[in-house]
Protein backbone atom coordinates (compact mmCIF):
# COMPACT_ATOMS: atom_id res chain seq x y z
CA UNK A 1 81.95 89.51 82.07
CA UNK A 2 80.11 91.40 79.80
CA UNK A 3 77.64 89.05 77.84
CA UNK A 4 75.11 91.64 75.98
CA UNK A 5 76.23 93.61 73.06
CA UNK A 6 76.38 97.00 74.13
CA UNK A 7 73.96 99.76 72.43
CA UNK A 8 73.59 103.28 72.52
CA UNK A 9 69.73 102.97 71.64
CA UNK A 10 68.36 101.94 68.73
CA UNK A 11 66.69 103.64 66.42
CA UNK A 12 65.43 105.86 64.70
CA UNK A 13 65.81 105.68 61.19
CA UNK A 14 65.29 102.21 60.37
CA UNK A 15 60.76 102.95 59.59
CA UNK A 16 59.79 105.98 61.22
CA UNK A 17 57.30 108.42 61.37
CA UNK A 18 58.46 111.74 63.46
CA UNK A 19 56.68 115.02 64.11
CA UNK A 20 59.15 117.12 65.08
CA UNK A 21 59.31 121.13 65.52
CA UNK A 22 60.65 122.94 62.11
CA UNK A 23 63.26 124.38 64.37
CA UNK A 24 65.11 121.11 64.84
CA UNK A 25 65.18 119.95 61.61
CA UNK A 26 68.02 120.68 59.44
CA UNK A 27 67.35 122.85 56.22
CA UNK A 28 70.09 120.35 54.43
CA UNK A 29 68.51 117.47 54.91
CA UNK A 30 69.03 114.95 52.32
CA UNK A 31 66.45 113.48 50.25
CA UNK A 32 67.66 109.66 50.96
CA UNK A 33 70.75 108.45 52.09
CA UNK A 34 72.16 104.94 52.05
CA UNK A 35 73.76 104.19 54.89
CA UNK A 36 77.23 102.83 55.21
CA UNK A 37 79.74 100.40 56.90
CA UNK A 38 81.30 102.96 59.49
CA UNK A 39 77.58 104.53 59.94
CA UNK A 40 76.27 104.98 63.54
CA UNK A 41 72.84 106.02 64.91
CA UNK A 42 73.81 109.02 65.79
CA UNK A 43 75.89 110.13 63.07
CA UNK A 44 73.07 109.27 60.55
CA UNK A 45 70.43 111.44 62.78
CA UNK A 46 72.90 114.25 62.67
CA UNK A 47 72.01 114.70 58.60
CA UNK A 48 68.57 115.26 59.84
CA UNK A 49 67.89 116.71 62.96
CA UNK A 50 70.10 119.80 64.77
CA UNK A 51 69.69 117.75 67.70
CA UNK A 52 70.82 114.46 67.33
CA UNK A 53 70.82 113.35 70.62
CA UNK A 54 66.90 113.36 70.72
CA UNK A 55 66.86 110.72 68.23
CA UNK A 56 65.49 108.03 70.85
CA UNK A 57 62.26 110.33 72.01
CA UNK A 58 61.75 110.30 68.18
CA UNK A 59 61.96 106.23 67.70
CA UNK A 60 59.82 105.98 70.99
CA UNK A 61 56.95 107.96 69.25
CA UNK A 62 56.58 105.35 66.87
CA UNK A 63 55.11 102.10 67.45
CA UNK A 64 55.51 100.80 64.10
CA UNK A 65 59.31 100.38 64.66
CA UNK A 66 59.71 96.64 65.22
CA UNK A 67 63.51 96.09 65.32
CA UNK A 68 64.92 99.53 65.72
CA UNK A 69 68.28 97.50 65.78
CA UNK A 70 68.25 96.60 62.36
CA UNK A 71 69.78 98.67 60.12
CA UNK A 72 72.24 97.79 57.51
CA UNK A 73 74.90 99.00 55.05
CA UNK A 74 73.06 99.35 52.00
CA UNK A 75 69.94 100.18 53.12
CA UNK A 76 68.66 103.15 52.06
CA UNK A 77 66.58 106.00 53.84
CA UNK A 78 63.90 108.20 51.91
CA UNK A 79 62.72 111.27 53.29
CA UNK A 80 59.28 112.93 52.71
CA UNK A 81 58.74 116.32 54.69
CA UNK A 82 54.72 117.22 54.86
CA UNK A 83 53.60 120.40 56.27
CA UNK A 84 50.01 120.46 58.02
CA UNK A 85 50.09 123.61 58.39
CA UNK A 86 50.78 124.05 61.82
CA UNK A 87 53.98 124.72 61.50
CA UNK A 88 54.87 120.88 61.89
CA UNK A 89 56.97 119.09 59.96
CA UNK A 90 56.30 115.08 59.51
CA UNK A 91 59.07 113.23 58.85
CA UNK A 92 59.12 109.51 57.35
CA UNK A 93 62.24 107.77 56.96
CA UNK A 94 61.00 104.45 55.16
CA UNK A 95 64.24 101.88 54.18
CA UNK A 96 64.37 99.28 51.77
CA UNK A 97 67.63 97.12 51.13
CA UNK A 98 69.17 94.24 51.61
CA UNK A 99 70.79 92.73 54.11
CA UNK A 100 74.45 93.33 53.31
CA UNK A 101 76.55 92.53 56.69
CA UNK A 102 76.59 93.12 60.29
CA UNK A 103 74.14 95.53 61.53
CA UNK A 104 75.60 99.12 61.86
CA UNK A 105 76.67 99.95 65.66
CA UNK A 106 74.76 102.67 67.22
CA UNK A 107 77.96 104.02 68.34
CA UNK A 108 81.62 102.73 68.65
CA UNK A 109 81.68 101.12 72.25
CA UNK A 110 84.38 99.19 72.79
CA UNK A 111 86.35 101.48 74.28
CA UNK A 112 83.20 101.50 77.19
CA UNK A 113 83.98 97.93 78.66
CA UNK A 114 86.74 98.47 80.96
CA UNK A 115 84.08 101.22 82.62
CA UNK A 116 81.81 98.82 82.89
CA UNK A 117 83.16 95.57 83.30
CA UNK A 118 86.83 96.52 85.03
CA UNK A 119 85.68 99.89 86.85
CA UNK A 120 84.10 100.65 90.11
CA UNK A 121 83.83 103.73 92.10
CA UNK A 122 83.91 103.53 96.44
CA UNK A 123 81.99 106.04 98.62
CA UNK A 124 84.95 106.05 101.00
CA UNK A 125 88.82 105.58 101.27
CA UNK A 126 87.77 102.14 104.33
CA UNK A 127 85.84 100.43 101.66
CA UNK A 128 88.90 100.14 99.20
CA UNK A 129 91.64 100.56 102.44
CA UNK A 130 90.10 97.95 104.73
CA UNK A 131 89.19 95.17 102.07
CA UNK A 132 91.32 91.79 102.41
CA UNK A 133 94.67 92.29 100.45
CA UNK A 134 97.01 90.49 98.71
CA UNK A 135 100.59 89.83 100.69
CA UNK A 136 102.06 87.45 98.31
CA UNK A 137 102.93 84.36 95.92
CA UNK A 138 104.11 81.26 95.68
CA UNK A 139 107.58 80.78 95.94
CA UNK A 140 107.79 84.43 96.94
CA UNK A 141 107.30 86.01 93.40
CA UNK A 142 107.09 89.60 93.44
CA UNK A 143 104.06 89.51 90.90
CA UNK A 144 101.54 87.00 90.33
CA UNK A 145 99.27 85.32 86.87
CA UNK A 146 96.69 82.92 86.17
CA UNK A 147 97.53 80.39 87.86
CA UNK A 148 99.64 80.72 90.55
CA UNK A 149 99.01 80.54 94.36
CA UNK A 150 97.78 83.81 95.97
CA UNK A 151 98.31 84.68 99.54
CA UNK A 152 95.76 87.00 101.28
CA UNK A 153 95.41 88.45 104.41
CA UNK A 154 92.21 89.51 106.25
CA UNK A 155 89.50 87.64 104.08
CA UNK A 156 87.02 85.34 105.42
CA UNK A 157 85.50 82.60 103.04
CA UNK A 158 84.64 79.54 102.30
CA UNK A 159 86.78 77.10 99.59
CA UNK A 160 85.27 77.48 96.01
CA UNK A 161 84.13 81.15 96.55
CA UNK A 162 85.10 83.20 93.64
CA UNK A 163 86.06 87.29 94.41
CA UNK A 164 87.41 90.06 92.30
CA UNK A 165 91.03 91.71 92.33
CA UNK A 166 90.71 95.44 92.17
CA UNK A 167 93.51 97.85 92.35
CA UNK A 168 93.05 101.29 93.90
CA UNK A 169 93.63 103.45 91.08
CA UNK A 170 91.87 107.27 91.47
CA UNK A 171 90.40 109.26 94.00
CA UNK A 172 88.18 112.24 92.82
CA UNK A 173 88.52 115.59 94.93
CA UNK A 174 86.85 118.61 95.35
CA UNK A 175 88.01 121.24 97.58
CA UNK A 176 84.56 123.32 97.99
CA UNK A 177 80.87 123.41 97.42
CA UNK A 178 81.16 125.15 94.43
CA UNK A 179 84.01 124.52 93.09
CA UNK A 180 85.50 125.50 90.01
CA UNK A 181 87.31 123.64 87.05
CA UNK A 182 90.64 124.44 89.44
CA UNK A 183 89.08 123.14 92.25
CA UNK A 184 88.43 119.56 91.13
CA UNK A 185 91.06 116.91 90.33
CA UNK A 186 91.21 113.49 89.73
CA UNK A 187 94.77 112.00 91.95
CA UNK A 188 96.20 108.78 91.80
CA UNK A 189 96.25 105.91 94.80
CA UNK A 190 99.14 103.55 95.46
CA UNK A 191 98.50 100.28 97.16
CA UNK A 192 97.70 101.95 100.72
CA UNK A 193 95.10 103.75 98.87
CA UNK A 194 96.92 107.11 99.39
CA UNK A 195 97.78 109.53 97.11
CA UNK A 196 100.68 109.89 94.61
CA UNK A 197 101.10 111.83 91.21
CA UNK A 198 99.73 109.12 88.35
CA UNK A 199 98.40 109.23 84.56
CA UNK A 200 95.38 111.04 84.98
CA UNK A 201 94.88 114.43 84.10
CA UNK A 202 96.26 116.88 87.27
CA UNK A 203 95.01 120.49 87.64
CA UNK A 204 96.90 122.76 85.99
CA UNK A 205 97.34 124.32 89.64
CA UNK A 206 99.56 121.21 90.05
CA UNK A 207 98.24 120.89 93.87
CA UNK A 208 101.76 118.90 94.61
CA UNK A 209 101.28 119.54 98.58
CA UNK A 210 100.53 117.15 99.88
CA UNK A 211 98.65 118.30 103.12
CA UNK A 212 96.17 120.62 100.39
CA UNK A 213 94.97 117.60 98.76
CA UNK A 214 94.29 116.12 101.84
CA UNK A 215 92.04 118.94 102.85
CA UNK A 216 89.80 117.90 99.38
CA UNK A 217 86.22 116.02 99.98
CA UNK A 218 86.43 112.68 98.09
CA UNK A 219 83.54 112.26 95.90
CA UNK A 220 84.61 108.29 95.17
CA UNK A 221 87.63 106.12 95.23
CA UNK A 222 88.16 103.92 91.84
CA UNK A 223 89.41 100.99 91.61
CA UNK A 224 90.31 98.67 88.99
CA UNK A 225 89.21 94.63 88.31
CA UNK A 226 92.18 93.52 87.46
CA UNK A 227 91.60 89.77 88.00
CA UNK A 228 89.42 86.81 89.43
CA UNK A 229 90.55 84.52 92.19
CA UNK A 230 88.83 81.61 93.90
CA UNK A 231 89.61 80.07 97.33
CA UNK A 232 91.43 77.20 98.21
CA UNK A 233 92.21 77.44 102.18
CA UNK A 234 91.17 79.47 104.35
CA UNK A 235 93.15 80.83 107.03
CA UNK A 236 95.75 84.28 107.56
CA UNK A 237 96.56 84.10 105.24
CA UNK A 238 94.56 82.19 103.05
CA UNK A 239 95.29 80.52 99.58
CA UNK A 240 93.61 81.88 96.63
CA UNK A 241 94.68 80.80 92.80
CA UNK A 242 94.11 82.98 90.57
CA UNK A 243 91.86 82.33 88.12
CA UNK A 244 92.46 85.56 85.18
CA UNK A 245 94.87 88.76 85.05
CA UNK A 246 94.73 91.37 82.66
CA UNK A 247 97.68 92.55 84.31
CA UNK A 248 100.00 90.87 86.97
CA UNK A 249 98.75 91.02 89.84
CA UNK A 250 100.95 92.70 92.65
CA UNK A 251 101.06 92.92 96.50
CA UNK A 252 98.34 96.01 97.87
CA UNK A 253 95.52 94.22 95.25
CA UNK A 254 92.60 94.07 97.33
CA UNK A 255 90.13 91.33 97.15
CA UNK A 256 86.43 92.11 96.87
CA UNK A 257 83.20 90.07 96.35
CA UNK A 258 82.24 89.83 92.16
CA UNK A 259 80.19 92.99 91.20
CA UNK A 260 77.24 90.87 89.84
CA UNK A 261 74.90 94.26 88.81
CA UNK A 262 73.06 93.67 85.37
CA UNK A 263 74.57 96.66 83.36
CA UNK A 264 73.02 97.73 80.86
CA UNK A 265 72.76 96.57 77.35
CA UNK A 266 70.75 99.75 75.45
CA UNK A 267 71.19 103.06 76.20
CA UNK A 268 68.49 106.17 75.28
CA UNK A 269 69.82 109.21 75.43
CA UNK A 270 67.78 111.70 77.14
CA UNK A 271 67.63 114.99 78.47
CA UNK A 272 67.74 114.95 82.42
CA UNK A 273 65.03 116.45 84.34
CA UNK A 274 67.02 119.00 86.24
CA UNK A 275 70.71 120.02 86.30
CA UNK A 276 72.76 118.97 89.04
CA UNK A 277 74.68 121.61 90.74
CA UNK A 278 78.58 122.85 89.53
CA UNK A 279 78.41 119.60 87.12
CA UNK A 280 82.12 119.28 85.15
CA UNK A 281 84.29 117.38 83.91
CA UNK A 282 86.86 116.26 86.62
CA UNK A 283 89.08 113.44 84.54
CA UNK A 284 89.78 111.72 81.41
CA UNK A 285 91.14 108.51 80.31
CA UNK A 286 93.71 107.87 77.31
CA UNK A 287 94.97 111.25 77.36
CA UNK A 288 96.91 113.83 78.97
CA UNK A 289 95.45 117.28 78.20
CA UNK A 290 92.33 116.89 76.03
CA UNK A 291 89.62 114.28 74.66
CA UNK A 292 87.11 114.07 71.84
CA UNK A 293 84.24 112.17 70.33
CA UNK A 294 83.96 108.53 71.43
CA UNK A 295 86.44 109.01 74.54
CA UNK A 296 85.47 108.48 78.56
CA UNK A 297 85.14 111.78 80.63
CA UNK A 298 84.58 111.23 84.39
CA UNK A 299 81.95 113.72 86.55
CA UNK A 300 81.38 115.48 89.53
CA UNK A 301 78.14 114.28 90.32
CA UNK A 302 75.82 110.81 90.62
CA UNK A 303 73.28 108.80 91.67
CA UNK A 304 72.80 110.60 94.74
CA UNK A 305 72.74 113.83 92.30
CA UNK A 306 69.82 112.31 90.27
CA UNK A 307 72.39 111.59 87.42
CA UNK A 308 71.44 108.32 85.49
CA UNK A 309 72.37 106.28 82.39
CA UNK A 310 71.22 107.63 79.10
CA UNK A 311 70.89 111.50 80.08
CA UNK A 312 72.58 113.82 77.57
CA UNK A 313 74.52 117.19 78.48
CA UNK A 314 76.23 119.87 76.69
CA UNK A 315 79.46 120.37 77.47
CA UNK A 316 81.12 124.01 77.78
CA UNK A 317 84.06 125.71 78.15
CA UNK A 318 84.80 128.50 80.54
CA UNK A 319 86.21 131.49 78.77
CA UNK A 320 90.07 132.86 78.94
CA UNK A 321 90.02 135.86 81.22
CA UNK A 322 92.15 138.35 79.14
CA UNK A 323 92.92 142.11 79.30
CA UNK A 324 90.52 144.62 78.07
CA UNK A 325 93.41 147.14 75.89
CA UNK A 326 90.32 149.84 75.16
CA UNK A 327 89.01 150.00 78.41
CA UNK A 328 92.34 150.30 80.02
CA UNK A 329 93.62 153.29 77.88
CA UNK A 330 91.58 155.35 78.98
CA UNK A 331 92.02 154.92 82.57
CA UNK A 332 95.30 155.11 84.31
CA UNK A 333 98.23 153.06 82.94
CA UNK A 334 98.32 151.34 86.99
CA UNK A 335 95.05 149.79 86.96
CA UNK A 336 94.20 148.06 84.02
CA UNK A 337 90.86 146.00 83.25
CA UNK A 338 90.47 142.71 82.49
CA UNK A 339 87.14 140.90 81.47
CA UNK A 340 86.02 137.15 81.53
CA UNK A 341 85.03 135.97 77.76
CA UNK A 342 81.60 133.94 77.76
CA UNK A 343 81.67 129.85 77.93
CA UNK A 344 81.86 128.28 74.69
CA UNK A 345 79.89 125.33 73.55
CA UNK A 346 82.39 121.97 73.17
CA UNK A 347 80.02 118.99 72.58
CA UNK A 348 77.54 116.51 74.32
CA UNK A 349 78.38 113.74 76.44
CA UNK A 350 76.23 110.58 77.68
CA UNK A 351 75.74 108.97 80.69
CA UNK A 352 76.70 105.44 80.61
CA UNK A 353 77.60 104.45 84.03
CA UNK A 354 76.87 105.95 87.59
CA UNK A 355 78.30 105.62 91.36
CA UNK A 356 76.96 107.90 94.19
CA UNK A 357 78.93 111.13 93.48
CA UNK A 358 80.50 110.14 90.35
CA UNK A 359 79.26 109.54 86.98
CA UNK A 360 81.44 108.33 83.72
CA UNK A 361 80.10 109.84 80.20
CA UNK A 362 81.05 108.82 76.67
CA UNK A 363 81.58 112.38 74.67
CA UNK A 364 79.19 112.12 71.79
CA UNK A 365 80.54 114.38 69.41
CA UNK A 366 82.86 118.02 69.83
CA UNK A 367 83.46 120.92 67.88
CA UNK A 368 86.62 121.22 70.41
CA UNK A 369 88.86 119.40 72.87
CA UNK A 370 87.45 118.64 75.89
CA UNK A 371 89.77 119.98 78.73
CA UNK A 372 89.58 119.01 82.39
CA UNK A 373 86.73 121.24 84.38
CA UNK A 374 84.57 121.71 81.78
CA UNK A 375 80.51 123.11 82.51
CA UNK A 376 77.91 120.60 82.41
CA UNK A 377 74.51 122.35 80.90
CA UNK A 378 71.32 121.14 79.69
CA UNK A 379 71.33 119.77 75.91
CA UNK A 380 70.77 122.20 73.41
């Protein structure tokens, strides 16, 4: 389990001195603000800079920041701006306060643990497919808890070894190169890790054939850590009892060695280096047509993209194609014209967690929904 408290960074406005272009600092700036149970990092940097999510390049500039973690309701942040005439402005946040609670969150992150705690993402359909699998219960329940007996075919282990009960849940598909936001959909597994229609958000194609999204390249295969289970006999099939359930377990669960990696514990958001190629949004969780700040995108691109934890991205929207009425008159009434309106910036998302062709983000803030297939661009 998760044992760190989870961060987005840490930063920047607890004693800081910045230099930062004129450009990025905003006119409105305050001349002190005290900061306030409900606060976060980045929603504080926002009153100062147009570009909040460079806030940790600004903290990292300045040695004299000791515990960039400690900032606290009541605290309050004066601002001094002093040209030097280079067309430079220096910025120096300075707090004094007391301390009057629980440090102020960089960023609400609960919702983030099930990604990285209860989420992984496959290369292939034979690493979830071919895994040992549960076949039953004792006394032949249909659905099994803590515990009960677990029956499991195809796993070889010792007694006392401890594994992982993941459900197939999602398999992300593309169906070209360079595809578009109707070429990319997130579809649902059942137990035999093939596809059926599920929660996720579908194209709005609605590719219900089934042979057409077969013909998609699978970027990853999720699954779901739904439990913990530890040995008792071996044998096919072997005993298991299971150990924890955040949901009963059922026959199909497949049983896979604990995912021991060190997640992380502070994130710095960051601009990446380069932009990987056709980058968009390609599902979202706890919703059905759109998502905003603080909710879980997932992305078309990974580890083996150069995508990592920490890099920032603006999100955009592709335009409506509608009909152009003026350029059409004067043409003949049979042929019409129709024109493709610009993308439109939507917000920035973070990197948080990343598999080889498949990344999960945490939308940072939105000035719209964020629909399924939207652009991935550098930050601005």
């Amino acid at each position: 389990m998760l044992k760190k408290s989870l961060a987005l960074l840490a930063g920047m406005l607890c004693s800081l001195a910045v230099f930062a272009a004129t450009s990025d600092l905003r006119a409105n700036a305050p001349a002190s603000y005290t900061v306030r149970k409900g606060d976060t990092l980045w929603s504080i940097s926002a009153h100062f800079l147009r570009k909040p999510w460079l806030w940790p390049e600004i903290w990292q500039a300045n040695p004299q920041v000791k515990n960039p973690h400690r900032i606290y309701p009541g605290d309050v942040l004066d601002l001094a701006y002093l040209g030097n005439g280079q067309g430079v402005v220096r910025l120096e946040p300075r707090v004094r306060g007391t301390d009057l609670g629980e440090a102020i969150a960089p960023l609400p992150l609960a919702g983030l643990k099930p990604f990285l705690v209860d989420t992984r993402v496959f290369p292939d359909r034979a690493a979830l497919a071919k895994a040992p699998y549960v076949v039953g219960f004792e006394e032949n329940q249909l659905r099994g808890v803590a515990g009960q007996f677990v029956y499991v075919r195809g796993l070889d282990a010792k007694p006392g070894e401890h594994f992982a009960v993941v459900r197939p849940s999602h398999v992300f598909l593309t169906f070209h190169p360079d595809a578009g936001s109707r070429d990319q959909i997130a579809q649902s597994l059942d137990s035999n890790v093939e596809m059926y229609s599920g929660p996720w958000h579908r194209d709005e194609m609605g590719y219900a054939d089934r042979d057409r999204l077969s013909s998609g390249h699978a970027l990853g295969y999720e699954g779901t850590v739904i439990g913990t289970v530890e040995v008792l006999r071996g044998g096919d099939p072997a005993t298991l009892l299971a150990l924890s359930s955040h949901v009963e377990l059922r026959k199909g669960d497949r049983i896979l060695p604990l995912d021991t990696h060190p997640y992380d514990s502070d994130y710095y958001p960051h601009a990446p280096k380069a932009l990987p190629p056709n980058m968009r949004v390609i599902a979202f969780s706890d919703a059905m047509d759109a998502v905003g700040p603080h909710q879980v995108v997932a992305l078309s691109a990974g580890k083996d993209e150069g995508v990592d934890n920490g890099q920032t991205y603006s999100m955009y929207q592709s335009g409506d194609r509608i009909h152009d009425d003026v350029a059409s008159s004067s043409q003949a009434r049979s042929f019409g014209q129709e024109v493709t309106l610009p993308a439109e910036f939507i917000g920035h998302v973070m990197i948080f967690r990343t598999f080889d062709h498949v990344s999960y983000g945490l939308v940072m803030d939105g000035v719209k929904p964020v629909h399924l297939g939207a652009q991935l661009r550098m930050p601005d």
